[in-house]
N, C-alpha and C. Protein backbone atom coordinates (compact mmCIF):
# COMPACT_ATOMS: atom_id res chain seq x y z
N UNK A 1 -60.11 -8.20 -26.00
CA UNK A 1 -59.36 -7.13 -26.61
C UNK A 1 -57.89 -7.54 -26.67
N UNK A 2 -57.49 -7.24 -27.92
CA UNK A 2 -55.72 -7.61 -28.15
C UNK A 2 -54.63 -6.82 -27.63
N UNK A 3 -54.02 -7.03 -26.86
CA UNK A 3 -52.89 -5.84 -26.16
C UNK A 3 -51.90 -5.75 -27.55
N UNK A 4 -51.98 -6.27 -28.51
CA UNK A 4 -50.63 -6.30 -29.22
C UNK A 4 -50.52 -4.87 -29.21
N UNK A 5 -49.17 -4.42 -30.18
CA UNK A 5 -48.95 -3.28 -30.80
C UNK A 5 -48.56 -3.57 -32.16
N UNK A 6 -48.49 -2.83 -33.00
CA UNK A 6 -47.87 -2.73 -34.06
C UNK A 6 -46.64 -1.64 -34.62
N UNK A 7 -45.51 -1.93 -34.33
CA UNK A 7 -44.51 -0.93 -34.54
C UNK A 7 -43.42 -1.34 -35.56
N UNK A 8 -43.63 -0.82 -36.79
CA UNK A 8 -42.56 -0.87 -37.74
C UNK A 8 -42.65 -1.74 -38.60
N UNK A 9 -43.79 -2.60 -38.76
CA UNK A 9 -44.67 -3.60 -39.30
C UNK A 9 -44.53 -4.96 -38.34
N UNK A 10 -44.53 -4.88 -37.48
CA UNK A 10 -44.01 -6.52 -36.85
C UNK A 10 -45.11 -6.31 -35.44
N UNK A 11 -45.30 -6.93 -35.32
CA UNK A 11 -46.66 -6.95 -34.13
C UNK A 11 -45.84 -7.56 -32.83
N UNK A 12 -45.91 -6.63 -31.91
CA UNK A 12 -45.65 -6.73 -30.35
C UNK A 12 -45.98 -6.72 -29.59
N UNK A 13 -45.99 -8.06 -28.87
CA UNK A 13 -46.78 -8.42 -27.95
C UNK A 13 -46.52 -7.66 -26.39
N UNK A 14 -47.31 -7.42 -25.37
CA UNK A 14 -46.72 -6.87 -23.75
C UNK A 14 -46.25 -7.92 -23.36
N UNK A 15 -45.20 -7.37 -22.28
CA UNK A 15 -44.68 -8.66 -21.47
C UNK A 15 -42.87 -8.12 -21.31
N UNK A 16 -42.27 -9.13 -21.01
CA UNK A 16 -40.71 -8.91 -20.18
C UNK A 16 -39.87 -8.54 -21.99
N UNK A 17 -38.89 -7.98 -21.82
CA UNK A 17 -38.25 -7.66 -22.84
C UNK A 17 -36.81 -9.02 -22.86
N UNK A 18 -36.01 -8.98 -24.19
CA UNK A 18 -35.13 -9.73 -23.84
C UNK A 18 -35.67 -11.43 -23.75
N UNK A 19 -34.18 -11.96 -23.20
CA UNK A 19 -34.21 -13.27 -23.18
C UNK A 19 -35.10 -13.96 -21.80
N UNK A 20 -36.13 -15.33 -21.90
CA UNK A 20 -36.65 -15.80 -21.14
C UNK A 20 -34.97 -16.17 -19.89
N UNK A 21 -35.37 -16.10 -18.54
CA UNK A 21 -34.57 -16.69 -17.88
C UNK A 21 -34.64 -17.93 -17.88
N UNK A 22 -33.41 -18.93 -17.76
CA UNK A 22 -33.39 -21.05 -17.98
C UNK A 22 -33.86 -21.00 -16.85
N UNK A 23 -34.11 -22.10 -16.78
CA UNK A 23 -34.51 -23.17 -14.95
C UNK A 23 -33.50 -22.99 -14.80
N UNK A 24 -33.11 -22.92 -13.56
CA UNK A 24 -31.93 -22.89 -12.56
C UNK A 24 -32.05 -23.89 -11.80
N UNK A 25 -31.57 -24.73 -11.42
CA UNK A 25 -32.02 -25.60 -10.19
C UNK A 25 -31.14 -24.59 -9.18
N UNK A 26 -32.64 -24.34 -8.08
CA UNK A 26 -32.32 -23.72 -6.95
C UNK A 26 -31.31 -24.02 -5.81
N UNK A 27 -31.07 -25.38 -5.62
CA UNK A 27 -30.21 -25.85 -4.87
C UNK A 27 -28.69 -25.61 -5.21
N UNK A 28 -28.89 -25.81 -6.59
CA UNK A 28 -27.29 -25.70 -7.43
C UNK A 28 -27.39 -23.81 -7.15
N UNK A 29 -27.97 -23.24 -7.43
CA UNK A 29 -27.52 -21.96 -7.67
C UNK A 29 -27.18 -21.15 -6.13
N UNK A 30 -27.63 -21.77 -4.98
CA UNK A 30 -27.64 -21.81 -3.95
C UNK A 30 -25.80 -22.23 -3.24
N UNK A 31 -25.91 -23.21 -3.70
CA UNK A 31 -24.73 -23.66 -3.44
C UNK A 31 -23.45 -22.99 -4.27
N UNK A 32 -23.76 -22.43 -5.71
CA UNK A 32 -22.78 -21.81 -6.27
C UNK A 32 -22.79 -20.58 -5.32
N UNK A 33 -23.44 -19.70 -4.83
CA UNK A 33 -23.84 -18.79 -4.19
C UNK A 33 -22.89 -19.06 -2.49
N UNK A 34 -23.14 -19.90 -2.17
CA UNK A 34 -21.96 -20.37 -0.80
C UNK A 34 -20.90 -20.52 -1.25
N UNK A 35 -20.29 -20.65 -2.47
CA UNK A 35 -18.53 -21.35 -2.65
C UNK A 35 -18.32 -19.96 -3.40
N UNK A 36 -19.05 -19.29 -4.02
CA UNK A 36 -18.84 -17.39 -4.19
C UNK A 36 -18.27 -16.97 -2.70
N UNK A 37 -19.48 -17.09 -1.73
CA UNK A 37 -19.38 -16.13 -0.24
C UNK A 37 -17.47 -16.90 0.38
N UNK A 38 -17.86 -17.64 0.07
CA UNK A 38 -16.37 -18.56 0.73
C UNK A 38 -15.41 -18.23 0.48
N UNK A 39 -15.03 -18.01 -1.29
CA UNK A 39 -14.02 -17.57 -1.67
C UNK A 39 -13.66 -16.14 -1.06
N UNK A 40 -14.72 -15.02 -1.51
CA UNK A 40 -14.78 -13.94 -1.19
C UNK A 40 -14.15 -13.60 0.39
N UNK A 41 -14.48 -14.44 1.09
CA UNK A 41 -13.73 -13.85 2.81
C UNK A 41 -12.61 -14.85 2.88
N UNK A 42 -12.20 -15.90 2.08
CA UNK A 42 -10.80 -15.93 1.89
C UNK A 42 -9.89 -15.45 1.41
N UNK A 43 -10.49 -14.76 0.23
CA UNK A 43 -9.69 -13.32 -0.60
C UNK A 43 -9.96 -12.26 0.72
N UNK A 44 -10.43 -11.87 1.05
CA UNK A 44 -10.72 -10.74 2.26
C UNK A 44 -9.77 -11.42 2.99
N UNK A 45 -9.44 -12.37 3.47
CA UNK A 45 -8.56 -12.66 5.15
C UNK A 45 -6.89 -12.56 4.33
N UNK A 46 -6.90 -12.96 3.24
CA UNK A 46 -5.80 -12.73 3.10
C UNK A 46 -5.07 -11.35 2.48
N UNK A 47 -6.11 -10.35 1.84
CA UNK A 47 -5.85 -9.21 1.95
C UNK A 47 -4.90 -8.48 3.33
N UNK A 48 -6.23 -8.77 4.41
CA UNK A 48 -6.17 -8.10 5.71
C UNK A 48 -4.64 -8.70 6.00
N UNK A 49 -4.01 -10.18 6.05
CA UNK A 49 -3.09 -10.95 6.57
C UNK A 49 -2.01 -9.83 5.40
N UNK A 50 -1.76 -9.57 3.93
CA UNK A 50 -0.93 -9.17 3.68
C UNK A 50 -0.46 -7.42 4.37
N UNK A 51 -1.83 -6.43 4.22
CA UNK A 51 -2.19 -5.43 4.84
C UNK A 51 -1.55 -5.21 6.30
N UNK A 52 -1.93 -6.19 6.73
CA UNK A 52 -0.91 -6.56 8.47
C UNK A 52 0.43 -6.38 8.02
N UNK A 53 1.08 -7.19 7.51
CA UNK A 53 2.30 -7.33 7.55
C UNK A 53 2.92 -6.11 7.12
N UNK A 54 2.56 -5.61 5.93
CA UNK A 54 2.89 -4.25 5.39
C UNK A 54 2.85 -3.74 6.85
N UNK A 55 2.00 -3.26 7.65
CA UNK A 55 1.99 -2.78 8.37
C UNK A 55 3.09 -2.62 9.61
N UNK A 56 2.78 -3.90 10.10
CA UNK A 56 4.14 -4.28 10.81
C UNK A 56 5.64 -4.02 10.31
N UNK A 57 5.86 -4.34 9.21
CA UNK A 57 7.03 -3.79 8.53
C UNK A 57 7.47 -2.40 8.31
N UNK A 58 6.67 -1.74 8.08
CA UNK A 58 6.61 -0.33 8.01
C UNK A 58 7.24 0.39 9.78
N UNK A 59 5.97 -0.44 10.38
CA UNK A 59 6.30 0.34 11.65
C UNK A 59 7.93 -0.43 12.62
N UNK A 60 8.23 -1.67 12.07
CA UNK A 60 9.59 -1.59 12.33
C UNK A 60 10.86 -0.69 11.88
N UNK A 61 10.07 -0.47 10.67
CA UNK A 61 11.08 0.48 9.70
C UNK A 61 11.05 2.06 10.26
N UNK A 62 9.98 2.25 10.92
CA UNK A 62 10.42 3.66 11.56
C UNK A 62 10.79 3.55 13.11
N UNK A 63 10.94 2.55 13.25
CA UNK A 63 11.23 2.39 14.93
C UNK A 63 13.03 2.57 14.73
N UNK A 64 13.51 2.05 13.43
CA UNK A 64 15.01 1.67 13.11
C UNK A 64 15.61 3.03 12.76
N UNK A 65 14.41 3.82 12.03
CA UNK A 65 14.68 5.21 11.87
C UNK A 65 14.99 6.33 12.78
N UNK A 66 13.78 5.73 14.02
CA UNK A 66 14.09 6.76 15.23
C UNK A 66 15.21 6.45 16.11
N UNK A 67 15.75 5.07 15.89
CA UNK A 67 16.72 4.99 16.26
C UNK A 67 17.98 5.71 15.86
N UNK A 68 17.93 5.49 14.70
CA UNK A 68 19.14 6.14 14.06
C UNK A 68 18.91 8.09 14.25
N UNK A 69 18.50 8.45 14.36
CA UNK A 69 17.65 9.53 14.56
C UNK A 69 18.30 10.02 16.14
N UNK A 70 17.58 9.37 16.61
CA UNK A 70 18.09 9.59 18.27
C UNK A 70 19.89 9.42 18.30
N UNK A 71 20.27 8.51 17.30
CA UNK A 71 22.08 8.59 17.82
C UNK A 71 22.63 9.55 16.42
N UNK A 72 22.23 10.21 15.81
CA UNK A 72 22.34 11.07 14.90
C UNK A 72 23.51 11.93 16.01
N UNK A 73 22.54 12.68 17.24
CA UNK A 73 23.37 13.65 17.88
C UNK A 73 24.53 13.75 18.48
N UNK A 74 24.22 12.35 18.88
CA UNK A 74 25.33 11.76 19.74
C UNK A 74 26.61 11.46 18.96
N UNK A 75 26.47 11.35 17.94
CA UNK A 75 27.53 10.68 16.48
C UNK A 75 28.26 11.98 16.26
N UNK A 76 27.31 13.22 16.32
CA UNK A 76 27.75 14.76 15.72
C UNK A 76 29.18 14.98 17.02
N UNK A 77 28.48 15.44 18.30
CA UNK A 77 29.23 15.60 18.98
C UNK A 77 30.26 15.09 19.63
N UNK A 78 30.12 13.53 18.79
CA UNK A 78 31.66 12.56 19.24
C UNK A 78 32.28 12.66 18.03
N UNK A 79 32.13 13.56 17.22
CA UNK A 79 32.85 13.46 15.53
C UNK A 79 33.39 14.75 16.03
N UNK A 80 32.75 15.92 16.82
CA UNK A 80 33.23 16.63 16.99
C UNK A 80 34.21 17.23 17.62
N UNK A 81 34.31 16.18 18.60
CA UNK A 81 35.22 16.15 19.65
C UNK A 81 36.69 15.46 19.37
N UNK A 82 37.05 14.85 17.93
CA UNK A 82 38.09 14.48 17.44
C UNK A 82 38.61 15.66 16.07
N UNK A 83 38.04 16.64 16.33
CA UNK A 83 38.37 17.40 15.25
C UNK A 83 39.58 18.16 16.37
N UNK A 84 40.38 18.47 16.08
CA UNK A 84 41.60 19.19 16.00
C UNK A 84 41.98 20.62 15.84
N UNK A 85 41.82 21.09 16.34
CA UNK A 85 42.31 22.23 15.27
C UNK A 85 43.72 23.03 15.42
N UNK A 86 44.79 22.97 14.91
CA UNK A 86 46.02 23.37 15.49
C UNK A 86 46.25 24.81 14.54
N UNK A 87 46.28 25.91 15.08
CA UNK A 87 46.50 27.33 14.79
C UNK A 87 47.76 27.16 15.22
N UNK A 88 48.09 28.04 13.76
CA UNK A 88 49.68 28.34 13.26
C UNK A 88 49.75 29.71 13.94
N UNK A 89 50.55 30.19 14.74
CA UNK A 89 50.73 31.75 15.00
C UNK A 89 51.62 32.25 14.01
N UNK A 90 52.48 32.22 13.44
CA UNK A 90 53.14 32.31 12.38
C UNK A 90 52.72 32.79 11.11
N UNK A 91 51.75 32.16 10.95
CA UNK A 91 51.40 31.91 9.71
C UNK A 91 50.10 32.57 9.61
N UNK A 92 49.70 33.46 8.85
CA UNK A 92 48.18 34.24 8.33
C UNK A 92 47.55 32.76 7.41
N UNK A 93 47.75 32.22 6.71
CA UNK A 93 46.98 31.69 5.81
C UNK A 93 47.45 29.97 5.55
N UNK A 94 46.02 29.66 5.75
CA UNK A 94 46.10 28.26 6.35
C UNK A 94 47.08 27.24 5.40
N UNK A 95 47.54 26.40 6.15
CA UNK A 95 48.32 24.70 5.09
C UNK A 95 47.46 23.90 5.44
N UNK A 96 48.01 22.13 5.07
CA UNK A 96 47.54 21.39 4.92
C UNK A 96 48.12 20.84 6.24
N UNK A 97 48.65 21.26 6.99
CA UNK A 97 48.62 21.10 8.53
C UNK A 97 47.73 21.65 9.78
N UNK A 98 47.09 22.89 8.91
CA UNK A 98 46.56 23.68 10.46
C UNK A 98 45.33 23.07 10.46
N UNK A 99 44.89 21.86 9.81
CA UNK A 99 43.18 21.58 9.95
C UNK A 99 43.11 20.16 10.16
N UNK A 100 43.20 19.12 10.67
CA UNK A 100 43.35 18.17 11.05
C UNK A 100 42.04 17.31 11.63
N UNK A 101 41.02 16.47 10.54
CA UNK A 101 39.77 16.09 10.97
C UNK A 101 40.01 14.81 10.77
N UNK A 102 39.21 14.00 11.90
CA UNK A 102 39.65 12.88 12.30
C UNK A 102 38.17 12.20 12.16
N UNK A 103 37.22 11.71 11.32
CA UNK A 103 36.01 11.04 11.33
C UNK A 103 36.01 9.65 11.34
């Protein structure tokens, strides 16, 4: 008995659709298959190696922040402590003498 078909006038046979797969030599495709995996976790290590560094950099960058951060207060109240202020009794309404800031 004939499995063909007939669809659209052209007779079709069963079986895989598409193109036959070539010989491959197994060894070669094997080996392309190891210098793929190779590349791949050398692209991976050097991801991770740039990823690090970002990292590290970042977290120096807020260590420099909390620094500055922490002497923020200390800066206020020694800025504050050179301010001046000389009240005129005399005088209701201020000059360009009674305010005297020293930063």
């Amino acid at each position: 008995m004939d499995d063909s078909k007939v669809v659209g006038g052209k007779v079709k046979k069963p079986g895989k659709r598409g193109r036959k797969p070539a010989k491959i030599d197994l060894k070669a495709k094997l080996e392309r298959s190891r210098q793929s995996a190779r590349e791949c976790r050398a692209r991976k290590k050097l991801r991770y190696q740039y990823l690090e560094e970002l990292v590290s950099s970042r977290e120096r960058a807020i260590c420099a922040l909390r620094e500055e951060l922490e002497m923020a207060p200390k800066e206020v109240n020694s800025n504050n402590n050179h301010v001046i202020l000389q009240a005129d009794a005399t005088s209701t309404e201020p000059s360009d003498e009674t305010l005297t800031l020293t930063l």
